[in-house]
Protein backbone atom coordinates (compact mmCIF):
# COMPACT_ATOMS: atom_id res chain seq x y z
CA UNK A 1 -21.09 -0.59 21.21
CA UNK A 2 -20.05 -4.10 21.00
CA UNK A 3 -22.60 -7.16 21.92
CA UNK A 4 -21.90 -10.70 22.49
CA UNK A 5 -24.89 -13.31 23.62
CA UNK A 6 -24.89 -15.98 25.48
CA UNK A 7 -26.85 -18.76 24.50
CA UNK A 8 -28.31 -22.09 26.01
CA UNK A 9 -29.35 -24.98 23.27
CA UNK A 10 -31.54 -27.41 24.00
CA UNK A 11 -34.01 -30.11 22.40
CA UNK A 12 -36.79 -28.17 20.63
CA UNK A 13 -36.01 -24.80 22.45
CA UNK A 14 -33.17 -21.67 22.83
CA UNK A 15 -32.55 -19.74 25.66
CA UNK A 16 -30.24 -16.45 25.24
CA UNK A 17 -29.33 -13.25 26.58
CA UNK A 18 -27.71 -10.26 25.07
CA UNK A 19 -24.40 -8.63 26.89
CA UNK A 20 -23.75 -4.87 25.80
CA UNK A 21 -19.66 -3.95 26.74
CA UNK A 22 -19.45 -0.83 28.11
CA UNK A 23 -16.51 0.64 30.68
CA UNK A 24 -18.06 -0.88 33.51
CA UNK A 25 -18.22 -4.48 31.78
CA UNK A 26 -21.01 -6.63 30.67
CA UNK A 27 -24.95 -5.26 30.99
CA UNK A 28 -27.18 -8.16 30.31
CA UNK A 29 -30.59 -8.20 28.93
CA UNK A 30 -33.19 -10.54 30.45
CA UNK A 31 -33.23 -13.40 29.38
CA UNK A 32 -35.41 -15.05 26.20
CA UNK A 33 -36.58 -17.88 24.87
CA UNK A 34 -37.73 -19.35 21.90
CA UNK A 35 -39.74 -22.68 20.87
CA UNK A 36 -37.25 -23.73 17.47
CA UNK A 37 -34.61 -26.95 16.98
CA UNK A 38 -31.50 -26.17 16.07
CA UNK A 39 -29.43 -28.35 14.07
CA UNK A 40 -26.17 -29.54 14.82
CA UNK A 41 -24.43 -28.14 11.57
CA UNK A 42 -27.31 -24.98 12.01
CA UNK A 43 -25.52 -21.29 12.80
CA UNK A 44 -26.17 -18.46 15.28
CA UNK A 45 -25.37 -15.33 14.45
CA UNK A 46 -25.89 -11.83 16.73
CA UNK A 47 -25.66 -8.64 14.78
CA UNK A 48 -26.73 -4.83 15.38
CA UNK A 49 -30.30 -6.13 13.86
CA UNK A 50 -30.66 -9.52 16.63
CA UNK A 51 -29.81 -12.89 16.78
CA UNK A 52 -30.11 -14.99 13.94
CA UNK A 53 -30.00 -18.74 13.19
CA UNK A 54 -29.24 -20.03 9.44
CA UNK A 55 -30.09 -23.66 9.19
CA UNK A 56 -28.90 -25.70 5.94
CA UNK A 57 -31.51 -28.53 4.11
CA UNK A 58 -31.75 -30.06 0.05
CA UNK A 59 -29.19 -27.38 -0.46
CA UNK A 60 -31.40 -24.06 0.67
CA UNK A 61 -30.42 -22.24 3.61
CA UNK A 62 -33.25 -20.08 5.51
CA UNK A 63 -32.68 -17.92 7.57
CA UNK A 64 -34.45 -16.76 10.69
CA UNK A 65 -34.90 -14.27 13.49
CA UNK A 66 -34.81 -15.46 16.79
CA UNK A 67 -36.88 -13.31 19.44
CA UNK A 68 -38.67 -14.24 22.02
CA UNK A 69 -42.23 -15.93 21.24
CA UNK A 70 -41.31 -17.55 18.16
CA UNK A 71 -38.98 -17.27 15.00
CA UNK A 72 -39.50 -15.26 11.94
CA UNK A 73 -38.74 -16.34 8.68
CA UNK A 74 -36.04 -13.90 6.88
CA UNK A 75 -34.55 -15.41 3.63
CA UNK A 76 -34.14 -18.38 1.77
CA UNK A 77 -30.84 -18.98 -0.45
CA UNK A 78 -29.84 -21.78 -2.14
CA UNK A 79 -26.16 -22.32 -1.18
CA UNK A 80 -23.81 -25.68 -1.74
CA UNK A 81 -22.08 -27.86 0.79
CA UNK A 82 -20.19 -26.73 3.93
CA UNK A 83 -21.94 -23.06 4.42
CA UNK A 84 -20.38 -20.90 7.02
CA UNK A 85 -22.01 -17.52 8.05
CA UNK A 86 -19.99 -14.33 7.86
CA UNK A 87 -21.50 -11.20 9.36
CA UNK A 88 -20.44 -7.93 8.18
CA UNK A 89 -20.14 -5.29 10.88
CA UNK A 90 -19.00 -2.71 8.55
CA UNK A 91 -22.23 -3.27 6.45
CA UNK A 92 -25.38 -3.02 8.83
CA UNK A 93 -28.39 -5.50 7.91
CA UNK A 94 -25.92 -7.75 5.56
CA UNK A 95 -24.95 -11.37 5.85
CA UNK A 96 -22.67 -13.71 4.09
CA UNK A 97 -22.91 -17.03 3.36
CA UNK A 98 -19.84 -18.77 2.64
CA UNK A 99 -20.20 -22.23 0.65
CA UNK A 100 -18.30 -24.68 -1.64
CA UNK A 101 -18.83 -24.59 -4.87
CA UNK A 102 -20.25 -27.81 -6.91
CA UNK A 103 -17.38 -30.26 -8.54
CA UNK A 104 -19.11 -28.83 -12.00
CA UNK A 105 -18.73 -25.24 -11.11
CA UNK A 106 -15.22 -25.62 -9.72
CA UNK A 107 -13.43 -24.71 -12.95
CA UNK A 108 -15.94 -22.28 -14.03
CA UNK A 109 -16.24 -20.03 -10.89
CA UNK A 110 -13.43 -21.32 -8.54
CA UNK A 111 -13.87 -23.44 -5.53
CA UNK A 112 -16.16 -21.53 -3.65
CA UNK A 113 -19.60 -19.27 -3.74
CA UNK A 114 -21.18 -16.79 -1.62
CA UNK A 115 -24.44 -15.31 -1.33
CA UNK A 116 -24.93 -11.86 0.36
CA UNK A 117 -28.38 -11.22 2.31
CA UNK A 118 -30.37 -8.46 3.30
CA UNK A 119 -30.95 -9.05 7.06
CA UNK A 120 -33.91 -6.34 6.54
CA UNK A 121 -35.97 -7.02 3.46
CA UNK A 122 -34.99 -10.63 3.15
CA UNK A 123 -33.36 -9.92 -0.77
CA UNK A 124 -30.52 -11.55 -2.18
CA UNK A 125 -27.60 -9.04 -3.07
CA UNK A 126 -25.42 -11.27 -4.66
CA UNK A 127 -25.25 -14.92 -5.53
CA UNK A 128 -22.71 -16.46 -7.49
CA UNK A 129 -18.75 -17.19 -7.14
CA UNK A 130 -16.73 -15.20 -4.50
CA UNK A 131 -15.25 -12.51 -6.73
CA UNK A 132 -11.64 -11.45 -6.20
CA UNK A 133 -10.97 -8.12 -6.83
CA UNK A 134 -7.49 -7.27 -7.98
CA UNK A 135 -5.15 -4.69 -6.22
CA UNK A 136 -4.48 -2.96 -9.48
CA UNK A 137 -7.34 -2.58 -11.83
CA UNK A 138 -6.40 -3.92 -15.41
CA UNK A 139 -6.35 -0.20 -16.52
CA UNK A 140 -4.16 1.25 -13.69
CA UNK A 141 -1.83 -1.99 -14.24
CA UNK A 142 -1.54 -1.19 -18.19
CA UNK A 143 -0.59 2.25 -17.04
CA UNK A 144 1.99 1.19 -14.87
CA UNK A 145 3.38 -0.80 -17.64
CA UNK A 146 3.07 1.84 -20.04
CA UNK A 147 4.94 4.32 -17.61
CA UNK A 148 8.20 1.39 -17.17
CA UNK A 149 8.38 0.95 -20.57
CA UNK A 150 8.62 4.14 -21.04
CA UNK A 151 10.90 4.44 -18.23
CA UNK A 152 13.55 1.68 -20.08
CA UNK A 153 13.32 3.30 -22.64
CA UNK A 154 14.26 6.46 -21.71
CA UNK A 155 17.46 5.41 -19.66
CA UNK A 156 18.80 3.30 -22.68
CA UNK A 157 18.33 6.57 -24.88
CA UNK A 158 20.51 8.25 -22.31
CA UNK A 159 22.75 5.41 -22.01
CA UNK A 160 23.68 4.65 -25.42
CA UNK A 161 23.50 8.88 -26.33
CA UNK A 162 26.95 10.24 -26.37
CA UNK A 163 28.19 11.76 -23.39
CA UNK A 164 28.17 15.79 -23.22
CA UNK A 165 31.10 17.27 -24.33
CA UNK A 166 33.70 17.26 -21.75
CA UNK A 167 34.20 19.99 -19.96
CA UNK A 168 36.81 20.47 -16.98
CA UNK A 169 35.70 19.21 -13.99
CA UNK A 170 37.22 21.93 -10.97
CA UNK A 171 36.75 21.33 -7.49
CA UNK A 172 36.40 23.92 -5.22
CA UNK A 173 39.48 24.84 -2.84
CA UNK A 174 39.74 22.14 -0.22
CA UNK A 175 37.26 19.92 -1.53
CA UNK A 176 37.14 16.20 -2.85
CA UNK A 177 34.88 13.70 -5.04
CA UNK A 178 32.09 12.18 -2.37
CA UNK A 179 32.50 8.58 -2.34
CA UNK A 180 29.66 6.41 -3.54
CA UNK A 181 28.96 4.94 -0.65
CA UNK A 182 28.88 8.35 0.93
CA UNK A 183 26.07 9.73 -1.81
CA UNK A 184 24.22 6.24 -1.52
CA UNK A 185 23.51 6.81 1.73
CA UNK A 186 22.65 10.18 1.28
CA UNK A 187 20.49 8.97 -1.77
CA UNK A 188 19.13 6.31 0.60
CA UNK A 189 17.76 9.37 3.52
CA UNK A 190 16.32 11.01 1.03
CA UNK A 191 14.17 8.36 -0.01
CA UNK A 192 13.19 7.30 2.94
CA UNK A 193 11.83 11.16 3.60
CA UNK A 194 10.30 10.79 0.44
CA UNK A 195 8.57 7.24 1.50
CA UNK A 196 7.36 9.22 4.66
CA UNK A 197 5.61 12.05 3.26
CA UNK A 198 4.15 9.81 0.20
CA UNK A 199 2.63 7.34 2.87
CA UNK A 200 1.37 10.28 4.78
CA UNK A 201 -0.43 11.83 2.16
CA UNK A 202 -2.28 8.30 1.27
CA UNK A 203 -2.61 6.99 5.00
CA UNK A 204 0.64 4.08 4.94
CA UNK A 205 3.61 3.55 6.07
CA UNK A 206 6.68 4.39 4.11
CA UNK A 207 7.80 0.15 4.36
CA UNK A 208 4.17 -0.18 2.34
CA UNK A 209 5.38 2.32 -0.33
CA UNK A 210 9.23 0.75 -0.49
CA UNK A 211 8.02 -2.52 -0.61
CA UNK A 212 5.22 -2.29 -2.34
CA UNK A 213 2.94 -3.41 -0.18
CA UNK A 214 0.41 -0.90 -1.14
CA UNK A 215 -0.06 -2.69 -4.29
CA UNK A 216 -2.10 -5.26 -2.16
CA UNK A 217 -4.58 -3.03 -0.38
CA UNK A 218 -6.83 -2.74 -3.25
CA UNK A 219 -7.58 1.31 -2.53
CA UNK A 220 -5.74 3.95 -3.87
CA UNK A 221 -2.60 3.83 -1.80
CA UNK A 222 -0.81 2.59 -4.62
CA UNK A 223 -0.25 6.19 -5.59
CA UNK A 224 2.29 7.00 -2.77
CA UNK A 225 4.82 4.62 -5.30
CA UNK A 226 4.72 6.92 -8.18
CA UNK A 227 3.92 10.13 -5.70
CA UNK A 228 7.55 9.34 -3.74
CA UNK A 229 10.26 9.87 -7.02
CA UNK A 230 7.93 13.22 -7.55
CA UNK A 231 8.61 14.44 -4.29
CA UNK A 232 11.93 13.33 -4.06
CA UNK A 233 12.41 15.30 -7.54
CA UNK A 234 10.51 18.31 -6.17
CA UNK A 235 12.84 18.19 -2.56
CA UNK A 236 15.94 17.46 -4.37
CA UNK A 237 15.44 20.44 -6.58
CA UNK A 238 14.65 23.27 -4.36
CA UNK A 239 17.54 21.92 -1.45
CA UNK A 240 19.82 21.77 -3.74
CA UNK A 241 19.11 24.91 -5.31
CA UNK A 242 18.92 27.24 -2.09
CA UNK A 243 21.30 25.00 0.32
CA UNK A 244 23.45 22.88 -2.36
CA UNK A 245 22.49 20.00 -0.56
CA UNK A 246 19.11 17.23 0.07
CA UNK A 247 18.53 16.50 3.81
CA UNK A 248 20.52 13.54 3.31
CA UNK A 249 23.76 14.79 1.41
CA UNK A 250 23.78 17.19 4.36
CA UNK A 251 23.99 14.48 7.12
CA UNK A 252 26.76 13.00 4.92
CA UNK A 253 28.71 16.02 4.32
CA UNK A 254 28.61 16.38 0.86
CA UNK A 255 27.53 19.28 -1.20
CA UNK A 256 26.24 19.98 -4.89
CA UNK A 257 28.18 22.38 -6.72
CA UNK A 258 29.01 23.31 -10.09
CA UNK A 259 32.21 22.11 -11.84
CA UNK A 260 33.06 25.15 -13.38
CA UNK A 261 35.28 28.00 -11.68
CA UNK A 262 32.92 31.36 -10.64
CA UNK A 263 29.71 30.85 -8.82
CA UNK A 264 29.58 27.25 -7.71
CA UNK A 265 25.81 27.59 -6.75
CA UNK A 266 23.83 25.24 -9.61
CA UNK A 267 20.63 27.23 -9.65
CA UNK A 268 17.09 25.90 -10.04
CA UNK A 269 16.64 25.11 -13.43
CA UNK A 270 20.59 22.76 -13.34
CA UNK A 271 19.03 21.18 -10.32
CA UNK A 272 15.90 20.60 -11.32
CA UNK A 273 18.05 18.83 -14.67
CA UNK A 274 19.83 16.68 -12.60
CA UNK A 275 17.19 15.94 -9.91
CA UNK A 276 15.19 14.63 -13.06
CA UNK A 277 17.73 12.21 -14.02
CA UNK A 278 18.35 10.70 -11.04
CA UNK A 279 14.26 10.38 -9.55
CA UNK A 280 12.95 9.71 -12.74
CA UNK A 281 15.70 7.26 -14.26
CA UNK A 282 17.23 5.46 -11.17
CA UNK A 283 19.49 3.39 -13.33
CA UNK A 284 21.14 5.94 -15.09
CA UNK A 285 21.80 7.25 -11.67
CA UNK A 286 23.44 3.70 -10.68
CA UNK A 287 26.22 4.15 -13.75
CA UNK A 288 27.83 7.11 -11.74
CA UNK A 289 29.74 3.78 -10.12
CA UNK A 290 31.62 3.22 -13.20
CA UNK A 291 32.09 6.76 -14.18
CA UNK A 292 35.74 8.23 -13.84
CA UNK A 293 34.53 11.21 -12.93
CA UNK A 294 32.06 10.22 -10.23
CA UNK A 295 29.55 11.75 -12.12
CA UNK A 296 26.03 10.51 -13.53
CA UNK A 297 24.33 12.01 -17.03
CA UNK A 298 22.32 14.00 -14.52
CA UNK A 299 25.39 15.90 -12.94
CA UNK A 300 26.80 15.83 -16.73
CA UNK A 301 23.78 17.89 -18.57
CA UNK A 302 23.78 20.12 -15.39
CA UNK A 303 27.34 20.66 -15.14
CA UNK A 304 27.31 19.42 -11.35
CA UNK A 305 29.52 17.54 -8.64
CA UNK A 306 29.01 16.34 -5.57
CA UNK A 307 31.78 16.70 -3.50
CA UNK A 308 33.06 16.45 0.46
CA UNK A 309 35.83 18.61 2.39
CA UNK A 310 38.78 17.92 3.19
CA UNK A 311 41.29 18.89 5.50
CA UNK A 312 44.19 20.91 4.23
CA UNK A 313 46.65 17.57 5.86
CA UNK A 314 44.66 15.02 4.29
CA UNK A 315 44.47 16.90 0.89
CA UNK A 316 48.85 17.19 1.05
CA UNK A 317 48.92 14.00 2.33
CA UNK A 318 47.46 12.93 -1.29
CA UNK A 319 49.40 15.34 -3.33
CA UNK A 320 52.38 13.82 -1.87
């Protein structure tokens, strides 16, 4: 459980006593004692191993367990100006000691140092510059890169590729183009699902994974970013397929269909087509603004359009 001490300073001698917090409160330990002068700039420290005192001299800081009867020596460290002690619950028997660096070392190792100490054995674990680990390791970043480039370049081929030969575009009976702000939404639930079960499977939120907050965690979690187009794609593709419609096209009211007469179910292997533009190549998506038709490359190469009903009034209403 969780301690905290309580401790009485004065010339030459320290008196404490250790408080374990339990569901009734605070059970205190008798009190101790112990003949040792603290400094004013010295530090006290309680962890699961005891209290601890880490006094600071001709740029060496010892350190020392406090128990009753006298002080024992633990380790000796030499640190630079301004030390602060950091404890490390997480890491039993470990201390930290926080320092500035020296006005020489500043542009070599950055403005501060640390030193990490076994509270057990006394051995130094580390000593040198506070090292700052990255997010993204430089290998997992150059694969990112390598995957956007890639990316770019594979929207521009479809961009500047000519267009598939046209082909009438027939609507079903009773049936109209969906708006684009009608499919962005849609696109926008479906995402957001996506986010969800991404986060889930990596232990985040789906705001981390659409923000990309995940990229500052410095675990793993970065995955959900790449894992949420693949199970958007993988979603997208089987909905489509069985229901003509994602989750959010649904709650909008539009459907996927083909645009040619006969069976207007697009199948798996057409959805999976067109799923694959728009997860994998977002921008190409986008162009479906400026399209006449309505229609992205996806819903081009899989001979697909999404589409809303209409009322028979509204649709005479138009004709007239």
């Amino acid at each position: 459980g969780e301690r905290l001490a309580l401790i009485s300073i004065e010339p030459g001698r320290v008196r404490w006593s250790i408080g374990e917090l339990g569901g009734d409160g605070v059970r205190w330990s008798s009190a101790a004692e112990v003949a040792d002068s603290l400094g004013r700039d010295d530090e006290v420290f309680l962890t699961r191993e005891g209290l601890f005192a880490a006094s600071v001299a001709d740029g060496r800081a010892s350190i020392r367990l406090l128990r009753s009867g006298g002080s024992m020596p633990i380790a000796e460290v030499e640190v630079g100006p301004s030390v602060r002690v950091v404890s490390l619950p997480a890491a039993r028997g470990r201390v930290v000691l926080l320092s500035r660096a020296d006005e020489d070392e500043v542009r070599l190792v950055g403005p501060y140092r640390s030193a990490e100490v076994s509270l057990i054995d006394g051995s130094v674990l580390y000593e040198g510059p506070v090292r700052r680990d990255l997010p993204v390791s430089p290998n997992e970043f150059r694969l990112l890169a390598l995957g956007l480039l890639g990316l770019m370049a594979t929207a521009l081929v479809i961009c500047l590729r000519p267009a598939p030969e046209d082909r009438p575009v027939v609507l079903p009976e009773g049936t109209a183009l969906a708006e684009p702000s009608r499919r962005f939404a849609a696109s926008g639930v479906d995402l957001l699902i996506a986010a969800v079960i991404a986060g889930r499977l990596y232990g985040v939120g789906p705001i981390q994974v659409l923000t990309f907050q995940v990229l500052l965690r410095g675990d793993e979690s970065w995955q959900a970013i790449p894992m949420t187009p693949v199970i958007g794609c993988v979603i997208g593709t089987l909905l489509e397929a069985t229901l003509g419609g994602t989750i959010g096209k649904l709650l909008s009211q539009c459907r996927v269909v083909s645009s040619e007469p006969g069976n207007r179910s697009i199948g798996l292997l057409r959805s999976l087509t067109r799923n694959v533009v728009k997860w994998a190549l977002p921008p190409v998506a986008v162009l479906a603004i400026g399209d006449r038709s309505g229609r992205h490359r996806g819903d081009a190469m899989a001979r697909a359009v999404v589409v809303v009903r209409v009322d028979a009034e509204h649709a005479s209403d138009n004709d007239g």
